[in-house]
C-alpha atoms as a PDB file:
ATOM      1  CA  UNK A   1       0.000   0.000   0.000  1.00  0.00           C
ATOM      2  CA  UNK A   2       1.333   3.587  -0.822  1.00  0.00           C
ATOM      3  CA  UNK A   3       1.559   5.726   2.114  1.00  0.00           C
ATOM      4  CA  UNK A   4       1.381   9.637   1.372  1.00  0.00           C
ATOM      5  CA  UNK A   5       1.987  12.032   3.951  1.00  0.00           C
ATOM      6  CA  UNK A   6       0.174  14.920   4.168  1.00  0.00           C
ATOM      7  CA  UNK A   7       1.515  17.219   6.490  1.00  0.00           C
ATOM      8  CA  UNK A   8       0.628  19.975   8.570  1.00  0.00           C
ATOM      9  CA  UNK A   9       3.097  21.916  10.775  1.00  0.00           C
ATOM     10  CA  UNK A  10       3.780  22.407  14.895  1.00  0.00           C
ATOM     11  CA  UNK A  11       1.990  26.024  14.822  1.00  0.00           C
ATOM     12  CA  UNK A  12      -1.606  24.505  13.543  1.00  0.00           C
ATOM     13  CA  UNK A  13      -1.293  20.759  13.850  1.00  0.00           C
ATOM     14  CA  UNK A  14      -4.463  19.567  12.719  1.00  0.00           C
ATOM     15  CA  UNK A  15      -5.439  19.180   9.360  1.00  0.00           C
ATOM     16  CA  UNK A  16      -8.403  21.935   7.908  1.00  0.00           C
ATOM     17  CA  UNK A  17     -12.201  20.435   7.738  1.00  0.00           C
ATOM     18  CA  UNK A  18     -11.934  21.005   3.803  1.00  0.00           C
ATOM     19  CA  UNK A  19      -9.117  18.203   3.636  1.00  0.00           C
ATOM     20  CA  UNK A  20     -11.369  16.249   4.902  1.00  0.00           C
ATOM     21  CA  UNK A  21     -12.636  14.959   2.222  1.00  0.00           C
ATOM     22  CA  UNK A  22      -9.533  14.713   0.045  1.00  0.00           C
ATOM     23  CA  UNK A  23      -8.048  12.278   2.884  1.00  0.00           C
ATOM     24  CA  UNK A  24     -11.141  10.054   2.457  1.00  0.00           C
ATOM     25  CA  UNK A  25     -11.271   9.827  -1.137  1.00  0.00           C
ATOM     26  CA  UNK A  26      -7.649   8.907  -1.187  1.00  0.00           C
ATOM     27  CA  UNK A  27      -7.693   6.439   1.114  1.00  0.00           C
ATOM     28  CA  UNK A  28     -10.919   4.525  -0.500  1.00  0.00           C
ATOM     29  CA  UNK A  29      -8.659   4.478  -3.760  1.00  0.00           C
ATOM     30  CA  UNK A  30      -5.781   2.511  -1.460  1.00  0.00           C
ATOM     31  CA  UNK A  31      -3.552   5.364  -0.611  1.00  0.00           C
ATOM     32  CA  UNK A  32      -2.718   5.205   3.006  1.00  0.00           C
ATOM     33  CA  UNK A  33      -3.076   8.906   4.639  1.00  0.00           C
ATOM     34  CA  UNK A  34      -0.549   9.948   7.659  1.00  0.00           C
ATOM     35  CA  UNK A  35      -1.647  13.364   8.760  1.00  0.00           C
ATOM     36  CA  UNK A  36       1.518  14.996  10.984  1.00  0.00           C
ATOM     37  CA  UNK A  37       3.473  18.120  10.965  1.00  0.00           C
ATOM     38  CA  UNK A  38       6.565  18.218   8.642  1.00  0.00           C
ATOM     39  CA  UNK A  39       8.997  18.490  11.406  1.00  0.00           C
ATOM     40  CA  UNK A  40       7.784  14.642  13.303  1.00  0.00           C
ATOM     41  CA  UNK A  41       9.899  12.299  10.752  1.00  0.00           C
ATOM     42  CA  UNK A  42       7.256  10.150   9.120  1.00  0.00           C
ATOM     43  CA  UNK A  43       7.991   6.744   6.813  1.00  0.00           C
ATOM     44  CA  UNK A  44       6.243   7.855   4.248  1.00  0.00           C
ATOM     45  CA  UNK A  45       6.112   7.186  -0.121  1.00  0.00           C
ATOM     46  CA  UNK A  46       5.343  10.574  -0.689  1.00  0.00           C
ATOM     47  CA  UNK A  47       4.872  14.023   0.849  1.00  0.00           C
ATOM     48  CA  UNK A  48       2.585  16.435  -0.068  1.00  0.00           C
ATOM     49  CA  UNK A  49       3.119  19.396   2.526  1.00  0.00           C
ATOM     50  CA  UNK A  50       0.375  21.298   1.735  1.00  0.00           C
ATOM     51  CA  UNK A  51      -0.597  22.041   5.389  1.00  0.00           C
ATOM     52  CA  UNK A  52       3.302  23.443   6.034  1.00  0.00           C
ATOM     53  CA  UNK A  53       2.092  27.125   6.999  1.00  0.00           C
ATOM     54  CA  UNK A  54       5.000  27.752   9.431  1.00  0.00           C
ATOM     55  CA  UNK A  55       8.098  27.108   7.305  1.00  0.00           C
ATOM     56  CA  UNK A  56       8.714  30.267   6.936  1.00  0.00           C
ATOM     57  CA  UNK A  57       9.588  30.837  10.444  1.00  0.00           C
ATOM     58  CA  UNK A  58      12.011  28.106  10.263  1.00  0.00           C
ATOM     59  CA  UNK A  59      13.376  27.912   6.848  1.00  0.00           C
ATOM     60  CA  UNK A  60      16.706  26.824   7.458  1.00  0.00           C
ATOM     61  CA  UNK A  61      14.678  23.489   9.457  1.00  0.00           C
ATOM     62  CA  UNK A  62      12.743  23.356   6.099  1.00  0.00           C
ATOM     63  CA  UNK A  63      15.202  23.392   3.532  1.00  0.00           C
ATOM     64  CA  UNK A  64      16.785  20.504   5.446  1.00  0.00           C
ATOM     65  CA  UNK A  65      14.016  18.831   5.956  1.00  0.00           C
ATOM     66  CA  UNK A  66      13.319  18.854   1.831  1.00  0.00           C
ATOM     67  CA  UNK A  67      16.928  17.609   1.295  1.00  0.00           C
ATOM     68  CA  UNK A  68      16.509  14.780   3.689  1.00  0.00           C
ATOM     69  CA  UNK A  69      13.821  13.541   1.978  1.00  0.00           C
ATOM     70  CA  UNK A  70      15.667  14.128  -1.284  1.00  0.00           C
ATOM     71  CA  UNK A  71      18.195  11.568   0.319  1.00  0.00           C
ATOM     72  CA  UNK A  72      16.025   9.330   1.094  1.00  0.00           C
ATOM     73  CA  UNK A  73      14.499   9.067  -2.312  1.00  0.00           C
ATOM     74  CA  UNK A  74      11.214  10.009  -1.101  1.00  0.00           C
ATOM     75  CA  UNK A  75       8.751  11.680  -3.756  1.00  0.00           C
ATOM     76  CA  UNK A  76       7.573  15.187  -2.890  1.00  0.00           C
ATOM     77  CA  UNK A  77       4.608  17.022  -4.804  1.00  0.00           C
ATOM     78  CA  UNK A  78       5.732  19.494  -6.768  1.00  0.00           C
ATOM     79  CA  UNK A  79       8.918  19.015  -7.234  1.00  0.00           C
ATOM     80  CA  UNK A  80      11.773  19.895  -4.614  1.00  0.00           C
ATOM     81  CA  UNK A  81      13.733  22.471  -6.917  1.00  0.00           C
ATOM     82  CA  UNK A  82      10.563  24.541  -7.597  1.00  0.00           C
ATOM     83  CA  UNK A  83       9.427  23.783  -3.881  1.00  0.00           C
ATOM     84  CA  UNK A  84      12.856  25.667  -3.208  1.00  0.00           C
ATOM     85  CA  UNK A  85      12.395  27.901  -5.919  1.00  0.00           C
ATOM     86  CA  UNK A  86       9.020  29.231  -4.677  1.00  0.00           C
ATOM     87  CA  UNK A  87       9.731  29.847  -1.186  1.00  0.00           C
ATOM     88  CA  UNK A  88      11.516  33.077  -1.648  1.00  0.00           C
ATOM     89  CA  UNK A  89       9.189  35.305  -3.015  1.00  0.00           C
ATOM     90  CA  UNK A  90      12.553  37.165  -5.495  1.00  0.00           C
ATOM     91  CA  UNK A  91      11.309  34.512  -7.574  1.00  0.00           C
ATOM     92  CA  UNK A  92       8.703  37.254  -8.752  1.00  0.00           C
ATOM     93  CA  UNK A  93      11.838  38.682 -10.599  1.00  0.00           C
ATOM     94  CA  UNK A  94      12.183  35.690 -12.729  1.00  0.00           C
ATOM     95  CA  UNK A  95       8.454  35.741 -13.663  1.00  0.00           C
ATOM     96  CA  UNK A  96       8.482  39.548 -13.983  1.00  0.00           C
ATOM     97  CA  UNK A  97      10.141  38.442 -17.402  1.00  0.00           C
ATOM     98  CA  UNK A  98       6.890  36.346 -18.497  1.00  0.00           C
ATOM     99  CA  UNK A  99       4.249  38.228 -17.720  1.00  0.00           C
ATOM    100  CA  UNK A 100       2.983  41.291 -15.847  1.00  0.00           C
ATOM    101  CA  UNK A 101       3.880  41.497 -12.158  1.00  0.00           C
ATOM    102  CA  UNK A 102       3.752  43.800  -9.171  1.00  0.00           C
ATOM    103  CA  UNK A 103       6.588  45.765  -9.647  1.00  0.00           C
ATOM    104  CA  UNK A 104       9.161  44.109  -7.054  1.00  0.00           C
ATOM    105  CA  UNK A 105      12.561  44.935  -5.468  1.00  0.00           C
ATOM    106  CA  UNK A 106      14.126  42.879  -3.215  1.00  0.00           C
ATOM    107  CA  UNK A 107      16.659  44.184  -0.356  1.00  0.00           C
ATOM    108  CA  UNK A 108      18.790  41.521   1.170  1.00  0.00           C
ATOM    109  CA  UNK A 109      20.183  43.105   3.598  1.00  0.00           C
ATOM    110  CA  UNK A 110      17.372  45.865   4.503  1.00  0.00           C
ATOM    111  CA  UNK A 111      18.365  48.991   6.802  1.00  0.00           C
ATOM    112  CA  UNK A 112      16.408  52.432   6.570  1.00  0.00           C
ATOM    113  CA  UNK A 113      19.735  53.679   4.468  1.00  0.00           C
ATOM    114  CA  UNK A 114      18.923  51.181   1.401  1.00  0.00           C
ATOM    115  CA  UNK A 115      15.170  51.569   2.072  1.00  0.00           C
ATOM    116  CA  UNK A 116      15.033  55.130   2.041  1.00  0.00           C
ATOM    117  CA  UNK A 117      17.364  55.677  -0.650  1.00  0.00           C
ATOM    118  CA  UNK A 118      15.304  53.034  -2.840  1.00  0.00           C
ATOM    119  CA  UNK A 119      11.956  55.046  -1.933  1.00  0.00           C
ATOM    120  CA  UNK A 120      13.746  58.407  -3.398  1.00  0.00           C
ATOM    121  CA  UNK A 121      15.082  56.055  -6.288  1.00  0.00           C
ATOM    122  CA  UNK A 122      11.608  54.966  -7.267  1.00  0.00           C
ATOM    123  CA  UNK A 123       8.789  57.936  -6.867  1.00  0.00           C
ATOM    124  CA  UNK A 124       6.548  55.368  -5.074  1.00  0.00           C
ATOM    125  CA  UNK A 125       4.894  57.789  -2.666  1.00  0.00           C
ATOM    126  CA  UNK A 126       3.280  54.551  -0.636  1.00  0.00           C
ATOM    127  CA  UNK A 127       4.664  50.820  -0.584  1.00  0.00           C
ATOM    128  CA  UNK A 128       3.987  47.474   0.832  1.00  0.00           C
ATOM    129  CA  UNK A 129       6.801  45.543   2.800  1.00  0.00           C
ATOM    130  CA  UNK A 130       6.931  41.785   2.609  1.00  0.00           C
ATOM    131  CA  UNK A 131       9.249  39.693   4.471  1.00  0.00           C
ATOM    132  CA  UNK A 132      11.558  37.915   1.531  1.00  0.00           C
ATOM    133  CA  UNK A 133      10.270  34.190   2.724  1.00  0.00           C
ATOM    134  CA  UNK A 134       6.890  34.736   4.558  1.00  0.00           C
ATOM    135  CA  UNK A 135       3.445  33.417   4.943  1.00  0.00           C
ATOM    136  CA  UNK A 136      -0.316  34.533   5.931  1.00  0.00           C
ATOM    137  CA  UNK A 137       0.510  37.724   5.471  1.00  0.00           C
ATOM    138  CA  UNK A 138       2.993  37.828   8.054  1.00  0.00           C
ATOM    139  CA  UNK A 139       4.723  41.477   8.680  1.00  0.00           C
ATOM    140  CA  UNK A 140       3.166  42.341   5.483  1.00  0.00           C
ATOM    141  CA  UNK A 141       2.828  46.284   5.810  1.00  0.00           C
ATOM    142  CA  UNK A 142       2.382  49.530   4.048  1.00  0.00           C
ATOM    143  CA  UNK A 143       4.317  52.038   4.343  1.00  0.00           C
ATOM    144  CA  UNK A 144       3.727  55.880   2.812  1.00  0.00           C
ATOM    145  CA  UNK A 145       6.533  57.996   2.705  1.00  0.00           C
ATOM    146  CA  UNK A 146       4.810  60.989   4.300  1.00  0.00           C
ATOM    147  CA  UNK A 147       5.284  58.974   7.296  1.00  0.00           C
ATOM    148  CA  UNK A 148       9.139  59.359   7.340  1.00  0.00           C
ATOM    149  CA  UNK A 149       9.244  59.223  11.421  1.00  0.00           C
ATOM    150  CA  UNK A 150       7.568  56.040  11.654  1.00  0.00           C
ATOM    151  CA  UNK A 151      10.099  54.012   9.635  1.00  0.00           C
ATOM    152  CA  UNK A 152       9.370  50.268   9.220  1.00  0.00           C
ATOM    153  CA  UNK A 153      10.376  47.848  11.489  1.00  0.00           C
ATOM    154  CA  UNK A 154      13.030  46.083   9.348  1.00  0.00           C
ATOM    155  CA  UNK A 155      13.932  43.572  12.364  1.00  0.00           C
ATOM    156  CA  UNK A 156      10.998  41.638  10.668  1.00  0.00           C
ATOM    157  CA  UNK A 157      12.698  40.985   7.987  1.00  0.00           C
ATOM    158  CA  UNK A 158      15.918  38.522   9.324  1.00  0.00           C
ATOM    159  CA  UNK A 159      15.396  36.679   5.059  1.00  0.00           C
ATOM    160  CA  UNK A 160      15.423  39.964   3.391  1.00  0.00           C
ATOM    161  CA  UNK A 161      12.998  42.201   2.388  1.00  0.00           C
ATOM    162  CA  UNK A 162      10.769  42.811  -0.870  1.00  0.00           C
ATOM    163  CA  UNK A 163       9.160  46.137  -1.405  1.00  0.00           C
ATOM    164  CA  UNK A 164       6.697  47.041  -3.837  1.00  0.00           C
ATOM    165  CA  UNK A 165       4.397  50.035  -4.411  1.00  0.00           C
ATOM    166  CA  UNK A 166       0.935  49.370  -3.128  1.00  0.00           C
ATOM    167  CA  UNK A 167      -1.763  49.028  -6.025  1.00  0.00           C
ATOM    168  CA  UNK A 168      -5.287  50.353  -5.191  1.00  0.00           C
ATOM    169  CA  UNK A 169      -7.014  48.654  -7.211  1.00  0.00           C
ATOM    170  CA  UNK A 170      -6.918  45.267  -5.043  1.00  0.00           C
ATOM    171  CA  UNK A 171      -8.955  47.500  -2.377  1.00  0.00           C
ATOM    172  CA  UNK A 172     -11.875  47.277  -4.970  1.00  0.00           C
ATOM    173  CA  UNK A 173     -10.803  44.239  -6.875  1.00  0.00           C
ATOM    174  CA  UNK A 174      -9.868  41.837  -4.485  1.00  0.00           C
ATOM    175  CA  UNK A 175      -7.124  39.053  -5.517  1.00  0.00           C
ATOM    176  CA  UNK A 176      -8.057  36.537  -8.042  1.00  0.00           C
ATOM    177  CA  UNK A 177      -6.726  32.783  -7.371  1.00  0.00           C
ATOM    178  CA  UNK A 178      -6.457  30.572  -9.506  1.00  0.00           C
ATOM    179  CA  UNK A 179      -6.020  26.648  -9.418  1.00  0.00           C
ATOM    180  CA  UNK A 180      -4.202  24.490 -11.365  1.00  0.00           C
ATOM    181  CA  UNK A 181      -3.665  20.538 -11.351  1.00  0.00           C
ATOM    182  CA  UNK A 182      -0.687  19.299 -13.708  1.00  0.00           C
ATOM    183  CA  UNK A 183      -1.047  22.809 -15.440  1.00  0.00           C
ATOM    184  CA  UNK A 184      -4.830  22.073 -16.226  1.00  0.00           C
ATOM    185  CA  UNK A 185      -7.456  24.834 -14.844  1.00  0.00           C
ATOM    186  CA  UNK A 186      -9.680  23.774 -12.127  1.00  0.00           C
ATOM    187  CA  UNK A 187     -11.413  26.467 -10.244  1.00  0.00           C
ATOM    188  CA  UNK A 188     -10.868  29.868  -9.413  1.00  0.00           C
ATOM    189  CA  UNK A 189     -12.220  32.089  -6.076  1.00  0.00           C
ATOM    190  CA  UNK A 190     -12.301  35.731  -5.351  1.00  0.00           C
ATOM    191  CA  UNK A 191     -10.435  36.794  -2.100  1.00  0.00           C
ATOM    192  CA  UNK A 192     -12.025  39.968  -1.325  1.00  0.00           C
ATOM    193  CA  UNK A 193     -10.536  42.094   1.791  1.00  0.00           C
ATOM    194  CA  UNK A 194     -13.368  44.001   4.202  1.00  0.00           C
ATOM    195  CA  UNK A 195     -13.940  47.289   3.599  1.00  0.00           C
ATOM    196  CA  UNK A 196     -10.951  49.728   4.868  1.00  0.00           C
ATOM    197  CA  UNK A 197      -8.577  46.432   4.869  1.00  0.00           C
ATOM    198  CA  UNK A 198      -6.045  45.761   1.437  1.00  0.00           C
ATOM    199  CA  UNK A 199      -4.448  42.443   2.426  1.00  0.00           C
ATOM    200  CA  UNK A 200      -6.336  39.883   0.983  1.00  0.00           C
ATOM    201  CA  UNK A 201      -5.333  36.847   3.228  1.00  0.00           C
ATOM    202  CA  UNK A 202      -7.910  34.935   5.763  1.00  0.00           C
ATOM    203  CA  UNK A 203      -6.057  36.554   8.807  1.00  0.00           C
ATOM    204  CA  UNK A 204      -7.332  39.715   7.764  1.00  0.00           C
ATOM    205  CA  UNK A 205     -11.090  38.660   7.186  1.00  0.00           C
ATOM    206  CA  UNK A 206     -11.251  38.511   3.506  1.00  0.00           C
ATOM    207  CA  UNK A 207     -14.149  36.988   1.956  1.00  0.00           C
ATOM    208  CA  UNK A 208     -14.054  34.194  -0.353  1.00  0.00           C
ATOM    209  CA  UNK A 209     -16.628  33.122  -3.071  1.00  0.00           C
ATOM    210  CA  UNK A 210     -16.260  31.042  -6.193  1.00  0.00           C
ATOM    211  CA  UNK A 211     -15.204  32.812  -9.831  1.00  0.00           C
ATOM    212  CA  UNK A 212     -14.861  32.713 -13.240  1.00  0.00           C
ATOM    213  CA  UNK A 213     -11.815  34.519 -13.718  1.00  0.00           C
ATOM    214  CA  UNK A 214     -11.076  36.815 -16.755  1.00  0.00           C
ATOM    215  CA  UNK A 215      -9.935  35.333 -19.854  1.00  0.00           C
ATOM    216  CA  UNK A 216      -6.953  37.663 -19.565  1.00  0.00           C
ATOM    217  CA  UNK A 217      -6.064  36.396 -15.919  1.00  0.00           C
ATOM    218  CA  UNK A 218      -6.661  32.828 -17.575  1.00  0.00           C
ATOM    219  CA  UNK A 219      -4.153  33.393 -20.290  1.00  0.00           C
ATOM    220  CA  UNK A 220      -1.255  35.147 -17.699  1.00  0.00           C
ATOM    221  CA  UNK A 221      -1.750  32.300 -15.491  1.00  0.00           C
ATOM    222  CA  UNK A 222      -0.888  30.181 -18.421  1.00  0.00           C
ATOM    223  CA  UNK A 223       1.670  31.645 -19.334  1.00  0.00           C
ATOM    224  CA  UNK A 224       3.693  31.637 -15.707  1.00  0.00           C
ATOM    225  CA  UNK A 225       3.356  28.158 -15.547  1.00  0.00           C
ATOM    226  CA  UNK A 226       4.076  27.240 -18.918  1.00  0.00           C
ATOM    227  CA  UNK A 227       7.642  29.212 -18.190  1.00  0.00           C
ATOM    228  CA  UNK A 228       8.501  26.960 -15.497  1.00  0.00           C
ATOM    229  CA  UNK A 229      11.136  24.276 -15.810  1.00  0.00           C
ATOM    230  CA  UNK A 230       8.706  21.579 -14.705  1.00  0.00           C
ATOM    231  CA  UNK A 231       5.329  21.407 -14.548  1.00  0.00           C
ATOM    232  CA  UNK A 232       4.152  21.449 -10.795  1.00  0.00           C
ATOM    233  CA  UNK A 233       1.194  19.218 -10.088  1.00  0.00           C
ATOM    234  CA  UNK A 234      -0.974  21.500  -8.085  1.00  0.00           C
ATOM    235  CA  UNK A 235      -0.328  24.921  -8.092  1.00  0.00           C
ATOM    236  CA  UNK A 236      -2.019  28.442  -7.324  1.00  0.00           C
ATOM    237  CA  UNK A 237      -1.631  31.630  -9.397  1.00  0.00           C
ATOM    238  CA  UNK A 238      -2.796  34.939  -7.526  1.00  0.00           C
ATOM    239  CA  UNK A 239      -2.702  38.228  -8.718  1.00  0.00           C
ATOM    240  CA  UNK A 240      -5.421  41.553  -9.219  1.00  0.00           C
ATOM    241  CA  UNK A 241      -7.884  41.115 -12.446  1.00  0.00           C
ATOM    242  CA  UNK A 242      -8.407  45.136 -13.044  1.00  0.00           C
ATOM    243  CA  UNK A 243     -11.291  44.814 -15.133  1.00  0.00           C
ATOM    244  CA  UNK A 244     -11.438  48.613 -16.225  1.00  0.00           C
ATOM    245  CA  UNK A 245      -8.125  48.196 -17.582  1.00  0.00           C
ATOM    246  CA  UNK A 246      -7.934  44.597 -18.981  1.00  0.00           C
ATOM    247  CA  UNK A 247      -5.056  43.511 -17.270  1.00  0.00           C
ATOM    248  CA  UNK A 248      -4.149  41.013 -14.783  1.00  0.00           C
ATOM    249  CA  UNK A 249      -1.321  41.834 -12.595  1.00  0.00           C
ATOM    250  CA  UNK A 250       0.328  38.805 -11.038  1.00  0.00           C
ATOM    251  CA  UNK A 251       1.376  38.853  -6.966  1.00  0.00           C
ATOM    252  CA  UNK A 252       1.518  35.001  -5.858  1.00  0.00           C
ATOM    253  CA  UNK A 253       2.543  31.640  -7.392  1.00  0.00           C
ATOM    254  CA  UNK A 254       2.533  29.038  -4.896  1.00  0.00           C
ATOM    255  CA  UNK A 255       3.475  25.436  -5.603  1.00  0.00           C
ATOM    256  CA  UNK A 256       3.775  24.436  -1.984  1.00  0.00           C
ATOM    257  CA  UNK A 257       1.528  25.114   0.852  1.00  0.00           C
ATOM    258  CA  UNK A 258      -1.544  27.000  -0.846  1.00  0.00           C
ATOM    259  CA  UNK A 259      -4.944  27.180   0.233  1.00  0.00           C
ATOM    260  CA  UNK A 260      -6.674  25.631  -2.733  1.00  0.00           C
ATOM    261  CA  UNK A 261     -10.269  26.299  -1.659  1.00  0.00           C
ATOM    262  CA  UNK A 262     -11.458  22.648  -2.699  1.00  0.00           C
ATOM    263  CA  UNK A 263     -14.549  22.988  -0.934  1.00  0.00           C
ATOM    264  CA  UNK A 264     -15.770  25.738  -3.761  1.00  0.00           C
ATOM    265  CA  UNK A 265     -15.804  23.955  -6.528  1.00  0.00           C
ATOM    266  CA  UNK A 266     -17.929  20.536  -6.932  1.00  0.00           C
ATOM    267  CA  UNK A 267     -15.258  18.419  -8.819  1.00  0.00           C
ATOM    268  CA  UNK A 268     -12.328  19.801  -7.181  1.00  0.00           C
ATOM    269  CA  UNK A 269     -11.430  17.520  -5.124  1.00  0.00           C
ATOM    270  CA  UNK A 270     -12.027  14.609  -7.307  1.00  0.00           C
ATOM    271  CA  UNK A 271      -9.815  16.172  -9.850  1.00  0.00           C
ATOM    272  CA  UNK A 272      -6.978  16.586  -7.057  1.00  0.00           C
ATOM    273  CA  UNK A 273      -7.183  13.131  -6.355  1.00  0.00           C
ATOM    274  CA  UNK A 274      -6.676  11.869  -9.603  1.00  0.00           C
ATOM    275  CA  UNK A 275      -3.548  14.227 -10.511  1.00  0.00           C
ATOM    276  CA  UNK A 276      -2.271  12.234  -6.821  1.00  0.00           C
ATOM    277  CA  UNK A 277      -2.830   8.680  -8.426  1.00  0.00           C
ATOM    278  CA  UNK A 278      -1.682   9.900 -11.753  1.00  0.00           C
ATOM    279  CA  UNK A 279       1.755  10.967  -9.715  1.00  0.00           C
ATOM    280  CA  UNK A 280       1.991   7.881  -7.510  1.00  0.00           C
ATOM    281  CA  UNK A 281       1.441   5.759 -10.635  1.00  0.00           C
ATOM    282  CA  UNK A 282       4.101   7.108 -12.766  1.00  0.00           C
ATOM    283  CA  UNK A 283       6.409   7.060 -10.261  1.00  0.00           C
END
C-alpha cells in the first residue's frame, strides 16, 4: 500500500475540515493517509506538505528537511527544486520576465539607508513591505513615505525584504486565485478584503466566493506556468484582475503550501485526487 503524507506543521497541527474529504477519497482508492506536521519524521512514499504554513519561520529546518527527503528518495509534490524555488518570493523577478507582475525589489540586507534611498530612487509615494520568505501575510505592511518618522520595522525581515508600491485597485478588486492541477485549470475564487482592509489573506477577514476569472487572468496564469522548468502538479496563481483596464497583474505563485479552496468547486477535489494517483502511478 502507498503511504502519502500529508503534512501539517507544529503552529496549527491539525489538518483543515476542507481536507477532509480529500483524505477520504484517497484512502478509499488505497492510498494510506498519515496526517503529521513536517517536522515529526514520518515513513512515508510521498509528501505532499500542503498544510506546512509555518516554514517560513524556520526555513533553514525546512530546507533541510526537503533535502533529507531528497536523500532518502522520497517523492515530494511538486517538485523539490521549484518547492525551493518558490519559497523566496525574489522569484517574482524571474516571472516579472513572463508576464505582468507587481513591480518588485528585493533588499537583502534591509536597513532604513537602502530603504530610504530606494523610496527616493523609485517615486513610489506609498509601498507594501513583505518579508523575503513569509506566509499569511505575516509582517506584510504599508508604508507611505509621508510617514518618514515612523520608519518600518526592518527587524521583521531577518530573510530579506521585498518592497513594492501598493496598487489600489486590489482594495476594490480583491485578488483573483487561480487553481491548477498538472497545469490544467480547475477552479478559481475571489479573495475579497473588508472594507478599509487591502491584504487579501484569511487573517485579515477577507471573503471568499467562487469565480470565473477573466480570460486575460486565464491566459497570464498560463503563461507563468508554462515558463517553469517543470510542470508542478498543483499549483495556485494569484494576482489583481483590473477589469477597467484589462489587465491582470500577477502577486503570488505558490506550488507548496496554498490554500486551494477545494470545498468551492464541486469536482475539485475529485480532480486533485486523480492528478495524486496519476503521480503515484508514474512514479
Amino acid at each position: 500500500m502507498t503511504t502519502l503524507w500529508l503534512t501539517t506543521c507544529r503552529t496549527w497541527s491539525n489538518l483543515p475540515d476542507n481536507l477532509t474529504l480529500l483524505v477520504q477519497q484517497l484512502e478509499e482508492q488505497g492510498v494510506k493517509v498519515i496526517v503529521a506536521p513536517w517536522q515529526d519524521w514520518q515513513q512515508a512514499d510521498w509528501v505532499l506538505p500542503l498544510c506546512a504554513w509555518d516554514y517560513a519561520s524556520h526555513s533553514h529546518a525546512f530546507r533541510a528537511w526537503l533535502m533529507r527527503l531528497a536523500e532518502k528518495g522520497t517523492g515530494v509534490f511538486n517538485p523539490l527544486e521549484l518547492v525551493r524555488w518558490n519559497m523566496s518570493k525574489d522569484y517574482l523577478l524571474d516571472l516579472a520576465k513572463v508576464v505582468e507582475v507587481i513591480p518588485t525589489i528585493v533588499l537583502d540586507a534591509p536597513n532604513p539607508e537602502a530603504f530610504l534611498a530606494l523610496i527616493h530612487q523609485k517615486s513610489w509615494s506609498e509601498v507594501v513591505l513583505k518579508p523575503l520568505i513569509g506566509q499569511s501575510g505575516k509582517a506584510v505592511t504599508k508604508w507611505h513615505a509621508m510617514q518618514q518618522t515612523a520608519l518600518p520595522d526592518f527587524s521583521c525581515y531577518s530573510s530579506g525584504l521585498i518592497v513594492q508600491p501598493y496598487i489600489q485597485e486590489i482594495e476594490q478588486y480583491g485578488e483573483t486565485s487561480m487553481v491548477f492541477f498538472n497545469g490544467k485549470f480547475s477552479h478559481a475564487v475571489k479573495r475579497q478584503p473588508p472594507v478599509g482592509e487591502w491584504r487579501a489573506n484569511s487573517a485579515y477577514g477577507v471573503e471568499v466566493f467562487a469565480i470565473t476569472p477573466s480570460a486575460v487572468a486565464l491566459a497570464s496564469a498560463n503563461q507563468v506556468l508554462q515558463s517553469l522548468p517543470v510542470m508542478p502538479m498543483y499549483a495556485r496563481v494569484d494576482g489583481t484582475d483590473i477589469l477597467e483596464q484589462g489587465h491582470f497583474l500577477l502577486n503570488e505563485l505558490e506550488v507548496i503550501e496554498p490554500a486551494l479552496y477545494l470545498h468551492t468547486a464541486t469536482e475539485a477535489t475529485a480532480q486533485f485526487v486523480q492528478a495524486i494517483l496519476n503521480k503515484i502511478r508514474k512514479g
